[in-house]
Structure formats: C-alpha cells, structure tokens
PDB file of N, CA and C in Angstrom:
ATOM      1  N   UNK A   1      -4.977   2.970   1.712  1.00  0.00           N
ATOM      2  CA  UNK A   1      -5.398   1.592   1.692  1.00  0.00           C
ATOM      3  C   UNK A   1      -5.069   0.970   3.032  1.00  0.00           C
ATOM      4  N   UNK A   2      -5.943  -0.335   3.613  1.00  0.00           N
ATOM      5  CA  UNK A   2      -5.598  -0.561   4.721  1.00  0.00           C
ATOM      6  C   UNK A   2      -5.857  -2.092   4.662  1.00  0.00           C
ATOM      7  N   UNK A   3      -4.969  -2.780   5.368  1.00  0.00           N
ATOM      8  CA  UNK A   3      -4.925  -4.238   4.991  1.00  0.00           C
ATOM      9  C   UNK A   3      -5.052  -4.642   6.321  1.00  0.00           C
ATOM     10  N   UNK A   4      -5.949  -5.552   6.719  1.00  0.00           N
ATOM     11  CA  UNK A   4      -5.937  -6.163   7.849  1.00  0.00           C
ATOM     12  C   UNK A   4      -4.992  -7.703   7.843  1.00  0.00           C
ATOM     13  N   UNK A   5      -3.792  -7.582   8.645  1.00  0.00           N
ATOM     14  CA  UNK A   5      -3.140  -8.714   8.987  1.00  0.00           C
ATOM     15  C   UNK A   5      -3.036  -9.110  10.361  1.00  0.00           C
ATOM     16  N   UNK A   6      -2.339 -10.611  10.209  1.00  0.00           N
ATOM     17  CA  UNK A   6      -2.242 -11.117  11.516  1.00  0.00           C
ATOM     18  C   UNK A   6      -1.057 -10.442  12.250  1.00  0.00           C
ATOM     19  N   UNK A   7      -1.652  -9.945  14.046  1.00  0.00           N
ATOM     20  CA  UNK A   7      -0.653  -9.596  14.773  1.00  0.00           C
ATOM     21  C   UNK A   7       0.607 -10.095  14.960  1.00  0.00           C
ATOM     22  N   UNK A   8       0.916 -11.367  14.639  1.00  0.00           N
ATOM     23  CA  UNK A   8       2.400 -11.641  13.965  1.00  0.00           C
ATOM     24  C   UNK A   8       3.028 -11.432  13.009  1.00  0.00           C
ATOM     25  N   UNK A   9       2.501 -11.042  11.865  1.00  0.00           N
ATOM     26  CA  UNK A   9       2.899 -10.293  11.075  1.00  0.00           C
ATOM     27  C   UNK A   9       4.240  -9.720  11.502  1.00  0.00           C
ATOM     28  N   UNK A  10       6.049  -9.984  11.128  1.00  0.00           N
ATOM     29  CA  UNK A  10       6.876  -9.095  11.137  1.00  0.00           C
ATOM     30  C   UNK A  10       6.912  -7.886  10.788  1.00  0.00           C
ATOM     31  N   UNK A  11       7.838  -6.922  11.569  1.00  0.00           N
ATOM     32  CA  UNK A  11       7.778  -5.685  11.416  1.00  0.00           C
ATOM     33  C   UNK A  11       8.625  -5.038   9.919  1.00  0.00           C
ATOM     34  N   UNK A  12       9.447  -6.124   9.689  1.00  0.00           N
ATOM     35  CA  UNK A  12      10.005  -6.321   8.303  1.00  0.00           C
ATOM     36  C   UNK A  12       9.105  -6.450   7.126  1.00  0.00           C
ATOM     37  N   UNK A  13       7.627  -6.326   7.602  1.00  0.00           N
ATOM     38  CA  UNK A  13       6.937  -6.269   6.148  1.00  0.00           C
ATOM     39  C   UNK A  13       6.733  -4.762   5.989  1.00  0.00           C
ATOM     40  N   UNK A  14       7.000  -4.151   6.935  1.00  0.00           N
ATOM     41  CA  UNK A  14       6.754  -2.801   6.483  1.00  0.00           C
ATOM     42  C   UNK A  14       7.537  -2.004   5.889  1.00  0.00           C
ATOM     43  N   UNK A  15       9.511  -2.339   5.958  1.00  0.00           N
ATOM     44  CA  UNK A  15      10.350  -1.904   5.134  1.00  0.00           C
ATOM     45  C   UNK A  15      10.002  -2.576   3.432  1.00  0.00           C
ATOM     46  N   UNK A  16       9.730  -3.858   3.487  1.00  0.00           N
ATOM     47  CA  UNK A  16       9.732  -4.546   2.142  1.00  0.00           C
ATOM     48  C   UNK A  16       7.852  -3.696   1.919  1.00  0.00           C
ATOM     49  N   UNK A  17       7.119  -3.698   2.237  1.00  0.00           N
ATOM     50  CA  UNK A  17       6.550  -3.193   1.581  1.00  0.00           C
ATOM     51  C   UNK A  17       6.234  -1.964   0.937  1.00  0.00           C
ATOM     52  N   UNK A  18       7.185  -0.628   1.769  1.00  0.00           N
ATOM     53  CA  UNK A  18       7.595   0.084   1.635  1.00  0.00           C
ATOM     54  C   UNK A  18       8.709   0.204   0.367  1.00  0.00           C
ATOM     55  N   UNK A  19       9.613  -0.026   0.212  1.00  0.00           N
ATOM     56  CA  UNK A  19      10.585  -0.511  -0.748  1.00  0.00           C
ATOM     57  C   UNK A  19       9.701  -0.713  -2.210  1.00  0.00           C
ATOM     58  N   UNK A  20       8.995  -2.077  -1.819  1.00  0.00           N
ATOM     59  CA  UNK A  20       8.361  -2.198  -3.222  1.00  0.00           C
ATOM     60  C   UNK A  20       7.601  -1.318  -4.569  1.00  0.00           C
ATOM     61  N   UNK A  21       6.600  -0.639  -3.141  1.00  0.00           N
ATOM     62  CA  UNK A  21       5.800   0.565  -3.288  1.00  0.00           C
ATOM     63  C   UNK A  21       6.229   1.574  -4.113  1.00  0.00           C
ATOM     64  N   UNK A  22       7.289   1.949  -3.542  1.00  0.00           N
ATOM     65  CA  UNK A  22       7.966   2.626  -4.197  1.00  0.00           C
ATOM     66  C   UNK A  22       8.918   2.628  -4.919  1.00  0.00           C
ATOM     67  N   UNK A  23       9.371   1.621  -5.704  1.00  0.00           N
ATOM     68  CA  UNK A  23       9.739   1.538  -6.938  1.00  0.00           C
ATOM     69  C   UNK A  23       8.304   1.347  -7.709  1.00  0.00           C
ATOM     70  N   UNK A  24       7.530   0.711  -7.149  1.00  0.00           N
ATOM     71  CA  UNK A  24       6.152   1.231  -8.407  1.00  0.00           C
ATOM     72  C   UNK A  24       5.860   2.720  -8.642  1.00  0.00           C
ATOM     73  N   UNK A  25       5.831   3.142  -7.733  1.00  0.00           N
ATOM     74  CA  UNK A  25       5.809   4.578  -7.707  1.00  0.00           C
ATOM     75  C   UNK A  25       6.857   5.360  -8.724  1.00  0.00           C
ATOM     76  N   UNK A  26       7.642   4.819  -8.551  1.00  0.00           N
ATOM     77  CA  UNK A  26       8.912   5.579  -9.102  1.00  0.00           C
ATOM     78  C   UNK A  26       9.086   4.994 -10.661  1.00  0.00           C
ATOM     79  N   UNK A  27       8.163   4.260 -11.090  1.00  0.00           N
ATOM     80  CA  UNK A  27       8.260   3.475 -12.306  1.00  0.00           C
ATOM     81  C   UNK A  27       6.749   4.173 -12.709  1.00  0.00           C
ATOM     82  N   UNK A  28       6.144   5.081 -11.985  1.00  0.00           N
ATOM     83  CA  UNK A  28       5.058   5.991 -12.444  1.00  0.00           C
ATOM     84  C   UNK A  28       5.207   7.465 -11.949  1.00  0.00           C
ATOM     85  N   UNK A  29       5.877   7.774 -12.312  1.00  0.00           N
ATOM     86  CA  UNK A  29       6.017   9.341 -11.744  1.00  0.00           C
ATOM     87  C   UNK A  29       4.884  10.426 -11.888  1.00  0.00           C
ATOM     88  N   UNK A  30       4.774   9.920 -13.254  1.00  0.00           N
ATOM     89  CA  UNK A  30       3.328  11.206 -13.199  1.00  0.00           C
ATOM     90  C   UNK A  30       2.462  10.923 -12.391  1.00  0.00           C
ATOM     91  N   UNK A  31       1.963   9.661 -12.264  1.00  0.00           N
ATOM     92  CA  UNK A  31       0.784   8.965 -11.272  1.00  0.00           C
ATOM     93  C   UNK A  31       0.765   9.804  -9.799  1.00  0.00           C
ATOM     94  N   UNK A  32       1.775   9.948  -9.262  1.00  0.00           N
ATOM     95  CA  UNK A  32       2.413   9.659  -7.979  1.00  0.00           C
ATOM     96  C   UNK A  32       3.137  10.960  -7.481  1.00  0.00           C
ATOM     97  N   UNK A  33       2.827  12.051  -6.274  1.00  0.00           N
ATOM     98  CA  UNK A  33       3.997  12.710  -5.786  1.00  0.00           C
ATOM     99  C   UNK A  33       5.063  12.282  -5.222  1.00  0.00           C
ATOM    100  N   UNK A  34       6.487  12.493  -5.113  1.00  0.00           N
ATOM    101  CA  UNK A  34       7.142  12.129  -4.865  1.00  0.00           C
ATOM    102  C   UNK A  34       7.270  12.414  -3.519  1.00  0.00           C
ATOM    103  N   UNK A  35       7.753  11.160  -2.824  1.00  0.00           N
ATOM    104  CA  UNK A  35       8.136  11.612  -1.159  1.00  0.00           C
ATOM    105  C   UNK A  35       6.791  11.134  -0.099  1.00  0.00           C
ATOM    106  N   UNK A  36       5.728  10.907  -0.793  1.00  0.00           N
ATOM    107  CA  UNK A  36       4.191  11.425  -0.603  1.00  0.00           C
ATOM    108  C   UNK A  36       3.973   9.131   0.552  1.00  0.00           C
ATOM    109  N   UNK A  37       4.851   8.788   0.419  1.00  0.00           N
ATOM    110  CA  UNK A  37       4.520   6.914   0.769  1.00  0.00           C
ATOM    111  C   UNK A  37       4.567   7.156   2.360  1.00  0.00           C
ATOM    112  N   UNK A  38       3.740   6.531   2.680  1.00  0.00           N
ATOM    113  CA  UNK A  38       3.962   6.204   3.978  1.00  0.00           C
ATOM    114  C   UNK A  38       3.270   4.505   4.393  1.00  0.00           C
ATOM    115  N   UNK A  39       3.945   3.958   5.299  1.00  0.00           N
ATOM    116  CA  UNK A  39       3.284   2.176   5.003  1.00  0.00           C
ATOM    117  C   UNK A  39       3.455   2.412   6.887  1.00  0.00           C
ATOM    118  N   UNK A  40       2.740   1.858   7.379  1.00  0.00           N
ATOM    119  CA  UNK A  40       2.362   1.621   8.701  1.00  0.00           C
ATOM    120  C   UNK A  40       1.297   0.913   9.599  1.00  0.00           C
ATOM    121  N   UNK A  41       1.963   0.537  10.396  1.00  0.00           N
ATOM    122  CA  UNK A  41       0.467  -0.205  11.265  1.00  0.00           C
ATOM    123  C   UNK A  41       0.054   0.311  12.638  1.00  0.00           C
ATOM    124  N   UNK A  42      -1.275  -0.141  12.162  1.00  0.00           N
ATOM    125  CA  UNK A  42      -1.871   0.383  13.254  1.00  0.00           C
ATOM    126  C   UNK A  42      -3.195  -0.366  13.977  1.00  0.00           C
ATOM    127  N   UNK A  43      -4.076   0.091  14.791  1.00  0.00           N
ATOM    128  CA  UNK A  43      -4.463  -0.771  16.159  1.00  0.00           C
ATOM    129  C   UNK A  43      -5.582  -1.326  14.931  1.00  0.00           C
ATOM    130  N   UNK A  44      -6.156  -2.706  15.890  1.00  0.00           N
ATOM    131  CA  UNK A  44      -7.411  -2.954  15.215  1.00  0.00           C
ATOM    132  C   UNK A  44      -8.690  -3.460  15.911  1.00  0.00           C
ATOM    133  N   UNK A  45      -9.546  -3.312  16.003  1.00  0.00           N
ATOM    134  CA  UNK A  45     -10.488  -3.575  16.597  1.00  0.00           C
ATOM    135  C   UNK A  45     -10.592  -5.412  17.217  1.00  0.00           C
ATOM    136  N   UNK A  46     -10.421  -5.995  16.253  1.00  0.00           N
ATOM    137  CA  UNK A  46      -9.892  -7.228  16.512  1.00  0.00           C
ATOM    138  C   UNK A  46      -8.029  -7.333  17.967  1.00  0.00           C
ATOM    139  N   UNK A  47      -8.196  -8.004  18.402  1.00  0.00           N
ATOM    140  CA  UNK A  47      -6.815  -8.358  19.342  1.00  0.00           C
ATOM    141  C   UNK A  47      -6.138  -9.344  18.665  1.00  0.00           C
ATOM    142  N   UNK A  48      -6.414  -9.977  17.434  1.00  0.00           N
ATOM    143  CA  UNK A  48      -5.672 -10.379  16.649  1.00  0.00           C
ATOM    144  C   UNK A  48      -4.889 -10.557  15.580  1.00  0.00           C
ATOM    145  N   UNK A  49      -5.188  -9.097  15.070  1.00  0.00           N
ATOM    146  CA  UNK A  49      -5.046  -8.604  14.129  1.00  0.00           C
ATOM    147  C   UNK A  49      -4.424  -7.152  13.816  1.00  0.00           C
ATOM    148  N   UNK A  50      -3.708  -6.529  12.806  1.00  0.00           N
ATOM    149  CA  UNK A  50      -3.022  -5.161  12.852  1.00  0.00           C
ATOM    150  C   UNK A  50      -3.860  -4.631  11.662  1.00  0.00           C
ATOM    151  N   UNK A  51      -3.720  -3.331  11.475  1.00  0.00           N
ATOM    152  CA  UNK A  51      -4.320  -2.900  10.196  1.00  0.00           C
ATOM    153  C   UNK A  51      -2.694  -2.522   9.707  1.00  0.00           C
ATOM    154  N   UNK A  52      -2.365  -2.846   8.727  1.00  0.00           N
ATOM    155  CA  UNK A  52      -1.405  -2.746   7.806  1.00  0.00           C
ATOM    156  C   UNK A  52      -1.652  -1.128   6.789  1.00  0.00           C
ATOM    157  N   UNK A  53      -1.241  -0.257   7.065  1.00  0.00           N
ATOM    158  CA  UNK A  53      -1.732   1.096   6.030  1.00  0.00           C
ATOM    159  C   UNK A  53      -0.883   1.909   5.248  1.00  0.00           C
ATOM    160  N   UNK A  54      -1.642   1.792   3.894  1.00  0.00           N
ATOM    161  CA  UNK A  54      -0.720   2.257   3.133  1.00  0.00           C
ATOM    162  C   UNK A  54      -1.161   3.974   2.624  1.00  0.00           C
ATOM    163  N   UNK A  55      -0.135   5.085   2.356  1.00  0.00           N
ATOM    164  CA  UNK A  55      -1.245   5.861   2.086  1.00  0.00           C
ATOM    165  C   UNK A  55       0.196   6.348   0.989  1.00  0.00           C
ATOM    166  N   UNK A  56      -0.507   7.575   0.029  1.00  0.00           N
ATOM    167  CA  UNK A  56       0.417   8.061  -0.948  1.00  0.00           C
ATOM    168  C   UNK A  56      -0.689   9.416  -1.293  1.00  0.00           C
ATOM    169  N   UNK A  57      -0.086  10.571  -2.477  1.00  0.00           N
ATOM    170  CA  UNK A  57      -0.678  11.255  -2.453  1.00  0.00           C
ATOM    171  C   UNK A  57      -0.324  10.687  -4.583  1.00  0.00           C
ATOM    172  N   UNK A  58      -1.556  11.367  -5.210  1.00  0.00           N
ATOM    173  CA  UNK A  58      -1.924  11.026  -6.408  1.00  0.00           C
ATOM    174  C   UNK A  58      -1.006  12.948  -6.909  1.00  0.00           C
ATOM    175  N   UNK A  59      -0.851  12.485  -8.494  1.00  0.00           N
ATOM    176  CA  UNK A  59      -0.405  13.840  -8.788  1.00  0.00           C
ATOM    177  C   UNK A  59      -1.403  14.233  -9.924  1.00  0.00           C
ATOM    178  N   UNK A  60      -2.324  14.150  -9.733  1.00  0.00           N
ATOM    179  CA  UNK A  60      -3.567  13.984 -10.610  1.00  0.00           C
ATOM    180  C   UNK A  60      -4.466  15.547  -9.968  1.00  0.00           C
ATOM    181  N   UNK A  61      -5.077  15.950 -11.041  1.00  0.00           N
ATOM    182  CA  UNK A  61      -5.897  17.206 -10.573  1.00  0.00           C
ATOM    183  C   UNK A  61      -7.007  17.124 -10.565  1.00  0.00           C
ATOM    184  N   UNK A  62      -7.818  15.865 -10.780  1.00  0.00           N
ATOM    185  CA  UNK A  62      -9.081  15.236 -10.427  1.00  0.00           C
ATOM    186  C   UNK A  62      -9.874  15.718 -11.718  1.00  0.00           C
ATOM    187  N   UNK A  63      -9.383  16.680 -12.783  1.00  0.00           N
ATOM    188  CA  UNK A  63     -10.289  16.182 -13.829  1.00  0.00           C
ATOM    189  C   UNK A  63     -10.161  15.476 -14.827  1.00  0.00           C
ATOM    190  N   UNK A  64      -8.676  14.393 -14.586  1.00  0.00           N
ATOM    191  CA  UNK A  64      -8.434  13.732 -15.703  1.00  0.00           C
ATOM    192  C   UNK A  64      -9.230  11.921 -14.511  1.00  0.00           C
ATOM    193  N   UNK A  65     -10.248  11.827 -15.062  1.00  0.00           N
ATOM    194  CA  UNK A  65     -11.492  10.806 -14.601  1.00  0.00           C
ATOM    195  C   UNK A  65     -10.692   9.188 -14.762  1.00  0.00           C
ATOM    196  N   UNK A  66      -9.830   9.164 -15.650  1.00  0.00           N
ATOM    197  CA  UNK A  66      -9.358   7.433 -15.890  1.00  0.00           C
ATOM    198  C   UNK A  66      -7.907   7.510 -14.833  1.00  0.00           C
ATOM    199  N   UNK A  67      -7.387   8.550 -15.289  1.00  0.00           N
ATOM    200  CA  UNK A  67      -5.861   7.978 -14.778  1.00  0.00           C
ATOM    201  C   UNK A  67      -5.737   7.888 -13.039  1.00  0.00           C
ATOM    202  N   UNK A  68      -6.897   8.650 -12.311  1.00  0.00           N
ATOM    203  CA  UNK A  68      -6.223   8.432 -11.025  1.00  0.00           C
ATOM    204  C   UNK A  68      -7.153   7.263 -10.486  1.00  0.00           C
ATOM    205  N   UNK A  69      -8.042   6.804 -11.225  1.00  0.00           N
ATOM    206  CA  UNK A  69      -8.898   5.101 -11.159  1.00  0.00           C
ATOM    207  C   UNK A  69      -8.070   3.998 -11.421  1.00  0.00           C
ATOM    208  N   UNK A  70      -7.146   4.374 -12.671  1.00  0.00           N
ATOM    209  CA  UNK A  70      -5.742   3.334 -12.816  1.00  0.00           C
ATOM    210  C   UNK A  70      -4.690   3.156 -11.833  1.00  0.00           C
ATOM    211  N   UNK A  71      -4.658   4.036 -11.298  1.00  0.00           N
ATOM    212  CA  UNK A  71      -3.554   4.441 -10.276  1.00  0.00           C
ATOM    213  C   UNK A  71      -4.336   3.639  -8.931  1.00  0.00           C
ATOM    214  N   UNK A  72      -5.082   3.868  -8.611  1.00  0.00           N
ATOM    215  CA  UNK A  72      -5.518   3.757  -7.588  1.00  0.00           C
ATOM    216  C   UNK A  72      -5.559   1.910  -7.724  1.00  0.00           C
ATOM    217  N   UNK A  73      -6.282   0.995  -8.584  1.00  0.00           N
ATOM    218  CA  UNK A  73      -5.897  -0.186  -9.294  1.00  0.00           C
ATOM    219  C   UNK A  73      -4.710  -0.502  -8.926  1.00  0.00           C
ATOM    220  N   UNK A  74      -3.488  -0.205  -9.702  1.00  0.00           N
ATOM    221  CA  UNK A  74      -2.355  -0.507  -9.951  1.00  0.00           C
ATOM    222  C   UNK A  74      -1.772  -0.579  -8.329  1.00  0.00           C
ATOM    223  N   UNK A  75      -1.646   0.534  -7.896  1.00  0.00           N
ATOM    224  CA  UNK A  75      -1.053   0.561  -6.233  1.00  0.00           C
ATOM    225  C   UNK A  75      -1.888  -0.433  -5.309  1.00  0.00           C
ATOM    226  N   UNK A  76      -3.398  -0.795  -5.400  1.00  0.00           N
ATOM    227  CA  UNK A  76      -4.037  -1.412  -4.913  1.00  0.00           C
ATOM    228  C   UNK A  76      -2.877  -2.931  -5.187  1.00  0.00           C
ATOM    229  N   UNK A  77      -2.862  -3.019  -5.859  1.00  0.00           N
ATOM    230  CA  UNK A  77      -2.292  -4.493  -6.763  1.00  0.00           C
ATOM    231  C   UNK A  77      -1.220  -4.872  -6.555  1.00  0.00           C
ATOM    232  N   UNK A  78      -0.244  -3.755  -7.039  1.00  0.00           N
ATOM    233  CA  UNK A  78       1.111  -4.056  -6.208  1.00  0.00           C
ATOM    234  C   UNK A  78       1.364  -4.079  -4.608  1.00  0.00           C
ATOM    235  N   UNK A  79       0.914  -3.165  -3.563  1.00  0.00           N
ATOM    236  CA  UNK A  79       0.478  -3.413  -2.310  1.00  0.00           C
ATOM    237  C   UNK A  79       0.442  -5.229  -2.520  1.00  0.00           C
ATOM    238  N   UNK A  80      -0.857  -5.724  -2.735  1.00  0.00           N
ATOM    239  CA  UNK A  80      -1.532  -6.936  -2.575  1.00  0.00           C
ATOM    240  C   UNK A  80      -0.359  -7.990  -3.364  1.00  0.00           C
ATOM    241  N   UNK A  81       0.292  -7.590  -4.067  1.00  0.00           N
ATOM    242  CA  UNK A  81       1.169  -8.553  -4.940  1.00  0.00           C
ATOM    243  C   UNK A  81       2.747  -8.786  -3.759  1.00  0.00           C
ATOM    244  N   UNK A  82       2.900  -7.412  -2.882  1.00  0.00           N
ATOM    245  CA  UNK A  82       4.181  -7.611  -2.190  1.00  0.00           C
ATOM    246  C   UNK A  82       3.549  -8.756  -0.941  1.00  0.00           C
ATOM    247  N   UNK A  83       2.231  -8.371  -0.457  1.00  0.00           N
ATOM    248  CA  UNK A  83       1.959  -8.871   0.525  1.00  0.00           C
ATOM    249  C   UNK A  83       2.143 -10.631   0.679  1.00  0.00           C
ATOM    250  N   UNK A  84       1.420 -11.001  -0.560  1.00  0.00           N
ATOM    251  CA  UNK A  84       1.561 -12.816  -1.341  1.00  0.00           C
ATOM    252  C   UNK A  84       2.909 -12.785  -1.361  1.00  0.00           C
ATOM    253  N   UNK A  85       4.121 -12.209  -1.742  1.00  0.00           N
ATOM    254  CA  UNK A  85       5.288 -12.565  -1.811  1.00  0.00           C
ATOM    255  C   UNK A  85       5.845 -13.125  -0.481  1.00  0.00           C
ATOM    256  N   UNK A  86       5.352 -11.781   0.419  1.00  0.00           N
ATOM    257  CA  UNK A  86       6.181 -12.384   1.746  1.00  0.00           C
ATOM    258  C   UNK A  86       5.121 -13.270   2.496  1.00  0.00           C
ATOM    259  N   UNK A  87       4.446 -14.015   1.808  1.00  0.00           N
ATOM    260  CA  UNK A  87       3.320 -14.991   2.395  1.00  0.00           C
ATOM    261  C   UNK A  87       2.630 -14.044   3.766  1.00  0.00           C
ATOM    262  N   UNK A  88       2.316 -13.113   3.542  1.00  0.00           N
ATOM    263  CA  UNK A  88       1.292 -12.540   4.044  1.00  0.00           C
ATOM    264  C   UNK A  88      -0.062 -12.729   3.971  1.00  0.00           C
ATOM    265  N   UNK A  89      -0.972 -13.186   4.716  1.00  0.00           N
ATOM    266  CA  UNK A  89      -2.321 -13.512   5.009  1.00  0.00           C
ATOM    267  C   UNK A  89      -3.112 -12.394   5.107  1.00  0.00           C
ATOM    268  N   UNK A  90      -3.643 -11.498   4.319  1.00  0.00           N
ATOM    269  CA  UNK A  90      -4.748 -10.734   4.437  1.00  0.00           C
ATOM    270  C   UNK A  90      -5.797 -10.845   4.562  1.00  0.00           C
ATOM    271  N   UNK A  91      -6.303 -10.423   5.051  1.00  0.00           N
ATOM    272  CA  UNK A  91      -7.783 -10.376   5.985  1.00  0.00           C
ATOM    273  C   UNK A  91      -8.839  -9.610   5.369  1.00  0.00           C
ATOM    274  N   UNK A  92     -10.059 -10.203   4.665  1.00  0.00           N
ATOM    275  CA  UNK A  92     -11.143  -9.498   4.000  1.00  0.00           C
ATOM    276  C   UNK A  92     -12.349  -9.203   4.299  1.00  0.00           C
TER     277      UNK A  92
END
C-alpha cells in the first residue's frame, strides 16, 4: 500500500505506524507472516509530497478467495486509521 503524504510529514510516523501495524498483525496471525512489515518512504513525483509505503506478506495460499480480500480491507484500514490519529493528511 502506498500513501501519498506531505513532505513534512515527521519521520516519527513511520515508527508509530509501524508499531500499530503490527499489533494488527499480531492480533491476526493467520492473516499475516510474521516478520514480513515493512513501513517506509519514498520519492514522489510531486516535490511536495512523500509516498508513505506499507508492504507485508499475506499467509494465505490464494485459494481461500474471501480471507486474503478481508485482510487486505482490514490492513488497508488500520494503516488509514493510524494515519487520522497522528493527524496525518493523505493524499488521494
């Protein structure tokens, strides 16, 4: 997932969003490999802006069709739910 924020954006959103992440993660184990989070930023086409990126690996074997669509939801959500906490402005 990749979130476009403002280049002021602190670098402290990436431990807290990191952190968060993964206690969701860890409050879904089957969903989720363990170890698998990584949260980082990176360049953006814009000069005002960072891409915020989140990535994880699913523990899903792709023929169970609902659960890694939920997963994918849910992490979408929490991502987007830490971001509003720390009054983060995302970019659509």
């Amino acid at each position: 997932m990749q979130f476009m924020v403002d280049i002021s954006t602190p670098a402290s959103v990436l431990d807290s969003t990191s952190q968060a992440l993964q206690a969701h993660m860890d409050e879904n184990l089957t969903e989720y490999k363990s170890d698998s989070l990584s949260v980082s930023f990176s360049a953006s086409d814009d000069p005002l802006k960072v891409q915020l990126a989140v990535s994880f690996e699913y523990s899903h074997n792709g023929k169970q069709q609902a659960s890694p669509h939920a997963a994918v939801s849910t992490s979408a959500f929490a991502a987007w739910l830490v971001l509003d906490v720390l009054h983060i402005m995302v970019c659509v």
